[in-house]
PDB file of N, CA and C in Angstrom:
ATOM      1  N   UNK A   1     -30.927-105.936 -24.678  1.00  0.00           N
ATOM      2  CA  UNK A   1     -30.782-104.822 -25.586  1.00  0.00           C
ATOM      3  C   UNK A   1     -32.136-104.417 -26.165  1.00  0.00           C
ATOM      4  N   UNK A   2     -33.085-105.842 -26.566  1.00  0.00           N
ATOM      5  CA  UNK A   2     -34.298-104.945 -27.151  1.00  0.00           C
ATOM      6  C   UNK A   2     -35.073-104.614 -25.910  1.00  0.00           C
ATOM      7  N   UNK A   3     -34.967-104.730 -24.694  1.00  0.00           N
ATOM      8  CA  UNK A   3     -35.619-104.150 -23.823  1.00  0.00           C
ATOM      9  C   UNK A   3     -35.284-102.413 -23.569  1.00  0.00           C
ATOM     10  N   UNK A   4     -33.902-102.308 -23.751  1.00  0.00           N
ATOM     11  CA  UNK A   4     -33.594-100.574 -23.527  1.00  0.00           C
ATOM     12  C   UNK A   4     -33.896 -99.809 -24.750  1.00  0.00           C
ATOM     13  N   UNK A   5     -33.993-100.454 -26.152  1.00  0.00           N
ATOM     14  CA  UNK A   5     -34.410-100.051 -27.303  1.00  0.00           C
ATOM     15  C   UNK A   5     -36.458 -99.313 -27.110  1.00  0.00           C
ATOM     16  N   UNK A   6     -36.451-100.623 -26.700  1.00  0.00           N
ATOM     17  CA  UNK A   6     -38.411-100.523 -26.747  1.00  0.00           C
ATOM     18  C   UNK A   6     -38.140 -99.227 -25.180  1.00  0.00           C
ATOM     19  N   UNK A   7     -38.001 -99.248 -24.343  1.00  0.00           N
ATOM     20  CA  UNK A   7     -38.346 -98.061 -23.332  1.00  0.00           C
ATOM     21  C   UNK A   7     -37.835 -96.932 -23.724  1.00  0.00           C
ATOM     22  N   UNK A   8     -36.746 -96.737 -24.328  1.00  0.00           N
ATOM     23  CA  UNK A   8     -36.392 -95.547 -25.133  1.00  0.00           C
ATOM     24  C   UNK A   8     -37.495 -95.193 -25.736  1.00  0.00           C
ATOM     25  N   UNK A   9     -37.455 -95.806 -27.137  1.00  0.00           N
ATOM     26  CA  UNK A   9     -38.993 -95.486 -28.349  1.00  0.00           C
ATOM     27  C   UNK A   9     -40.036 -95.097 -27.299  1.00  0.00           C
ATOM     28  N   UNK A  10     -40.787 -95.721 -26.144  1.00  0.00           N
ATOM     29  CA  UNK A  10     -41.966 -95.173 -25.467  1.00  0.00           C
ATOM     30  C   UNK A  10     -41.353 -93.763 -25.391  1.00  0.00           C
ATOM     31  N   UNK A  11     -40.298 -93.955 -23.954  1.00  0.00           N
ATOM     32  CA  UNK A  11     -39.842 -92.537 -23.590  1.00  0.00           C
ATOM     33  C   UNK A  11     -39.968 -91.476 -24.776  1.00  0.00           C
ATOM     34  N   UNK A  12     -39.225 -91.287 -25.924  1.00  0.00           N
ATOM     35  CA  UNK A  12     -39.308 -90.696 -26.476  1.00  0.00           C
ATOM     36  C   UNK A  12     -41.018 -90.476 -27.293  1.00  0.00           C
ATOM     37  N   UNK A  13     -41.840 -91.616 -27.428  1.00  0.00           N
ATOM     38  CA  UNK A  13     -43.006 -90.831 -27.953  1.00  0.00           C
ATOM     39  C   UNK A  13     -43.837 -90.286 -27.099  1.00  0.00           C
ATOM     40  N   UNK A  14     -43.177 -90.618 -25.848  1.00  0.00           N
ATOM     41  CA  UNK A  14     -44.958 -90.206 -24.769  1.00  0.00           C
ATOM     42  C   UNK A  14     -44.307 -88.559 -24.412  1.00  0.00           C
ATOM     43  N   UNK A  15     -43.128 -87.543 -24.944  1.00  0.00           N
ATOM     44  CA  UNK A  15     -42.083 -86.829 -24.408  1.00  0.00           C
ATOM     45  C   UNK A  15     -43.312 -85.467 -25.060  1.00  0.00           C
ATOM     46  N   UNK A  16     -43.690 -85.462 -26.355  1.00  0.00           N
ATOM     47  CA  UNK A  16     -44.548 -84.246 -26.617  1.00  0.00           C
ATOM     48  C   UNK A  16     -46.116 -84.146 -25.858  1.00  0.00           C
ATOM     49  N   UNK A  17     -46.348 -85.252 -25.697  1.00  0.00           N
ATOM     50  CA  UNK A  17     -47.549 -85.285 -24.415  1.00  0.00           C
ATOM     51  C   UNK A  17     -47.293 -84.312 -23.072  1.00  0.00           C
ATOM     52  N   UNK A  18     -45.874 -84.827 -22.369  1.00  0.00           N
ATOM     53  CA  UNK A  18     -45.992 -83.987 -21.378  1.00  0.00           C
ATOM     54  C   UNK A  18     -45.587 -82.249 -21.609  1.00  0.00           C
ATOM     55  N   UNK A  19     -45.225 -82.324 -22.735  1.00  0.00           N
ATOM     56  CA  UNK A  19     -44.591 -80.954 -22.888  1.00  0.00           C
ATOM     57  C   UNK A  19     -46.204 -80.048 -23.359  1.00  0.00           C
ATOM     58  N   UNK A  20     -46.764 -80.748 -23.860  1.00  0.00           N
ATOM     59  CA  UNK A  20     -48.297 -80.213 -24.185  1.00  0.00           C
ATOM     60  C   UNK A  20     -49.002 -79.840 -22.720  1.00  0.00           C
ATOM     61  N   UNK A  21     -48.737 -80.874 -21.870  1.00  0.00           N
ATOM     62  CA  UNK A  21     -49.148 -80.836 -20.543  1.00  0.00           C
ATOM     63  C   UNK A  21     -48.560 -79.852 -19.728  1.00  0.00           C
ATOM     64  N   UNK A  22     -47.539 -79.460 -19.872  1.00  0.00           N
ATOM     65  CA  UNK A  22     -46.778 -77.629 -19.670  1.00  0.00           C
ATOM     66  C   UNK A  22     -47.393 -77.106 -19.946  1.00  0.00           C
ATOM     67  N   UNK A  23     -47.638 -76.889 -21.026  1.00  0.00           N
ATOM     68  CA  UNK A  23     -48.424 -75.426 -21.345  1.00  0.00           C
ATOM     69  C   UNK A  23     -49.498 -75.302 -21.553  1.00  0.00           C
ATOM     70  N   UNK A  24     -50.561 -76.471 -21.516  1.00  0.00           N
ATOM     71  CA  UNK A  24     -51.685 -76.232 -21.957  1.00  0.00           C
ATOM     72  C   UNK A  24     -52.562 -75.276 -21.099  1.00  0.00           C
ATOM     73  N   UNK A  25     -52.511 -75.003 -19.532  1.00  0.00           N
ATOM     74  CA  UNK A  25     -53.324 -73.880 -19.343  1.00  0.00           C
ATOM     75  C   UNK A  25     -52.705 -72.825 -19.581  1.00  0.00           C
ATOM     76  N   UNK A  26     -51.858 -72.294 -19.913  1.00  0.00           N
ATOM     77  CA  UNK A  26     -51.276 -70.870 -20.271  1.00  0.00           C
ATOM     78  C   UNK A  26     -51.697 -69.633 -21.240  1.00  0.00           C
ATOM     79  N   UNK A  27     -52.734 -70.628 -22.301  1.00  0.00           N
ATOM     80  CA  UNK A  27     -53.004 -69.753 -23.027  1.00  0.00           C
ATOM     81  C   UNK A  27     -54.558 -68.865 -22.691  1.00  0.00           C
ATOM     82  N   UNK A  28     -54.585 -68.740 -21.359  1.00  0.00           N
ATOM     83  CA  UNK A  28     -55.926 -68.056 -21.047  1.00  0.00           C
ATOM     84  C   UNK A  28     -55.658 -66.984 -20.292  1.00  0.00           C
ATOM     85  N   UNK A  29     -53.867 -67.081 -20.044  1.00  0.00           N
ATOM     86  CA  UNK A  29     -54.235 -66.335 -19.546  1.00  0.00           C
ATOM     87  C   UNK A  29     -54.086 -64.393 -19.864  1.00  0.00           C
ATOM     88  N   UNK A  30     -54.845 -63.215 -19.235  1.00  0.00           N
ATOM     89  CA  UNK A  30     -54.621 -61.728 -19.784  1.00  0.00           C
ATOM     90  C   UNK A  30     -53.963 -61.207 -19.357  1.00  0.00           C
ATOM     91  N   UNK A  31     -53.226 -60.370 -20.403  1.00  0.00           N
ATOM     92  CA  UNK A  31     -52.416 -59.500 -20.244  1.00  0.00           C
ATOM     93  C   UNK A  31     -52.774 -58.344 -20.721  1.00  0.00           C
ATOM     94  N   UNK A  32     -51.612 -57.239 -20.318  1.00  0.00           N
ATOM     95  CA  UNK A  32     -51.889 -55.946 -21.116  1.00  0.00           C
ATOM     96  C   UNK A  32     -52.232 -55.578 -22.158  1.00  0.00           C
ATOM     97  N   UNK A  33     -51.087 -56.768 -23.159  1.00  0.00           N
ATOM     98  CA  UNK A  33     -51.817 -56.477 -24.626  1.00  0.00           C
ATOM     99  C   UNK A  33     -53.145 -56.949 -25.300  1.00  0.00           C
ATOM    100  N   UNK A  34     -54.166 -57.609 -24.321  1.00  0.00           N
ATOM    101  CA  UNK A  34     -55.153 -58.258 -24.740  1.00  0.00           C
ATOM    102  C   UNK A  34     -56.478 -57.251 -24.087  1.00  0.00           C
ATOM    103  N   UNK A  35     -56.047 -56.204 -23.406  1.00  0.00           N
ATOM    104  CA  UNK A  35     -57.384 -55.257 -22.616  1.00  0.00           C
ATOM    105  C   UNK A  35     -57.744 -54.614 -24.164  1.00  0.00           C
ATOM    106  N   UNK A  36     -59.048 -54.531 -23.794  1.00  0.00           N
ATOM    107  CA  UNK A  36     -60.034 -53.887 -24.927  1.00  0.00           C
ATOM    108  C   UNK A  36     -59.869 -52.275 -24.617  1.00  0.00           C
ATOM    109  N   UNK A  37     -60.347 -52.176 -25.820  1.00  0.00           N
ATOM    110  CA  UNK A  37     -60.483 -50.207 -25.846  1.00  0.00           C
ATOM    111  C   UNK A  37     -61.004 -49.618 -24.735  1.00  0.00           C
ATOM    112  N   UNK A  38     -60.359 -48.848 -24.093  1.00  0.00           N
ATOM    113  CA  UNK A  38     -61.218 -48.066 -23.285  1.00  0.00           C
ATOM    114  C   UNK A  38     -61.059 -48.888 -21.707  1.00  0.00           C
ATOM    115  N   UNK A  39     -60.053 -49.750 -21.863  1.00  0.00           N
ATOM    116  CA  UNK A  39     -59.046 -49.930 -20.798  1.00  0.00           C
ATOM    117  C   UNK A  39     -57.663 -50.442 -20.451  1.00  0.00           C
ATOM    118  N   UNK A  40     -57.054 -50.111 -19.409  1.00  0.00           N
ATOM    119  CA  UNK A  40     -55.956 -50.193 -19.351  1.00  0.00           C
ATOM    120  C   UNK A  40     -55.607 -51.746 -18.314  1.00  0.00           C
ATOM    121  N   UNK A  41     -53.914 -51.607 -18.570  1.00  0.00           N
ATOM    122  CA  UNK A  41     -53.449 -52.825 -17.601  1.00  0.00           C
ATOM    123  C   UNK A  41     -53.454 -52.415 -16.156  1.00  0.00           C
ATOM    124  N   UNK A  42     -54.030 -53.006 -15.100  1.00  0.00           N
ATOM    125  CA  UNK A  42     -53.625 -52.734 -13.649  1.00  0.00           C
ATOM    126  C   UNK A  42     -53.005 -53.962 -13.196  1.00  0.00           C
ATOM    127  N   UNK A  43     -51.914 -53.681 -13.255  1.00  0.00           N
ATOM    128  CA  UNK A  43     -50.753 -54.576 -12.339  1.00  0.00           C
ATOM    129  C   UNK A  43     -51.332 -54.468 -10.873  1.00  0.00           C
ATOM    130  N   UNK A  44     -51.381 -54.254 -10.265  1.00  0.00           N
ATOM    131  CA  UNK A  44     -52.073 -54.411  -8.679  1.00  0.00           C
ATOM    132  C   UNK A  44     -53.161 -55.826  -8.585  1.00  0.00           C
ATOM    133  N   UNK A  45     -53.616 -55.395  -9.414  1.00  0.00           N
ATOM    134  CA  UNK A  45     -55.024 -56.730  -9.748  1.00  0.00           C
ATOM    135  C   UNK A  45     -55.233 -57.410 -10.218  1.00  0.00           C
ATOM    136  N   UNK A  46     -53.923 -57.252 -11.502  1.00  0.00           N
ATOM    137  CA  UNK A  46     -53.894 -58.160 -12.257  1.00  0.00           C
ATOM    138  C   UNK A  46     -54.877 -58.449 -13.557  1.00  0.00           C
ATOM    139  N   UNK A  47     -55.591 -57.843 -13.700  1.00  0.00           N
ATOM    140  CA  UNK A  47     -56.723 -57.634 -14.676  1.00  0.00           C
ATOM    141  C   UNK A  47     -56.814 -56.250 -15.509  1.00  0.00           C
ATOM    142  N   UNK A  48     -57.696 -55.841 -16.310  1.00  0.00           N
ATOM    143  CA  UNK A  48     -57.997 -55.111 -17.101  1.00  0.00           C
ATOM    144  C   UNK A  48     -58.961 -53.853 -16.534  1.00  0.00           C
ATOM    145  N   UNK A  49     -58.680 -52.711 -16.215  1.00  0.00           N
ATOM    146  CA  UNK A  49     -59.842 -51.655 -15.293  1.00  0.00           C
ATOM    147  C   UNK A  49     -60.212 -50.617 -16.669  1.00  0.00           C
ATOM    148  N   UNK A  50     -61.187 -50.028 -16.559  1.00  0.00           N
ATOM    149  CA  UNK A  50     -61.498 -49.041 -16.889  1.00  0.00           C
ATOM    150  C   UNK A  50     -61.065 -47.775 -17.252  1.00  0.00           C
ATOM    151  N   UNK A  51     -60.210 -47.330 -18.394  1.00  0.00           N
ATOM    152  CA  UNK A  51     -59.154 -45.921 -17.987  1.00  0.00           C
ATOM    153  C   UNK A  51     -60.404 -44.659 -17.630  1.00  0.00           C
ATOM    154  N   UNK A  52     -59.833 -44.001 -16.601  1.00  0.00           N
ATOM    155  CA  UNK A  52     -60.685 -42.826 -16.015  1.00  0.00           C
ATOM    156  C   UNK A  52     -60.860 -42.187 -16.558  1.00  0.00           C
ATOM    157  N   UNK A  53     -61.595 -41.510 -17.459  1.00  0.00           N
ATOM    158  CA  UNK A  53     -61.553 -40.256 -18.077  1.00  0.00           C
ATOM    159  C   UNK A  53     -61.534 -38.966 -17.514  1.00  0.00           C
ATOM    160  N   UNK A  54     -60.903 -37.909 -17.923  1.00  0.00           N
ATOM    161  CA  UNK A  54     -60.287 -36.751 -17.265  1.00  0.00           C
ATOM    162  C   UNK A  54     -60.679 -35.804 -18.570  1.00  0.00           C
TER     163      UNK A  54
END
């Protein structure tokens, strides 16, 4: 019994580690709402272009 007690307690503390380990590269990456003035989102490329002026 104290053996399934003690691997539980690990399991459960090592559980926000991997969930940190989900998401930690995610926050780099750009989107539409993050392009600077004076450009727009291009879905094709995936990045931020230049809006054309007309």
């Amino acid at each position: 019994m104290k053996t399934a007690t003690t691997l539980a307690a690990l399991a459960i503390a090592l559980l926000p580690g991997f969930a940190f380990a989900q998401c930690a590269g995610k926050h780099t990456e750009q989107t539409a709402a993050s392009c600077m003035a004076g450009t727009t989102w291009d879905a094709v490329k995936g990045t931020c272009v230049d809006t054309p002026s007309s």
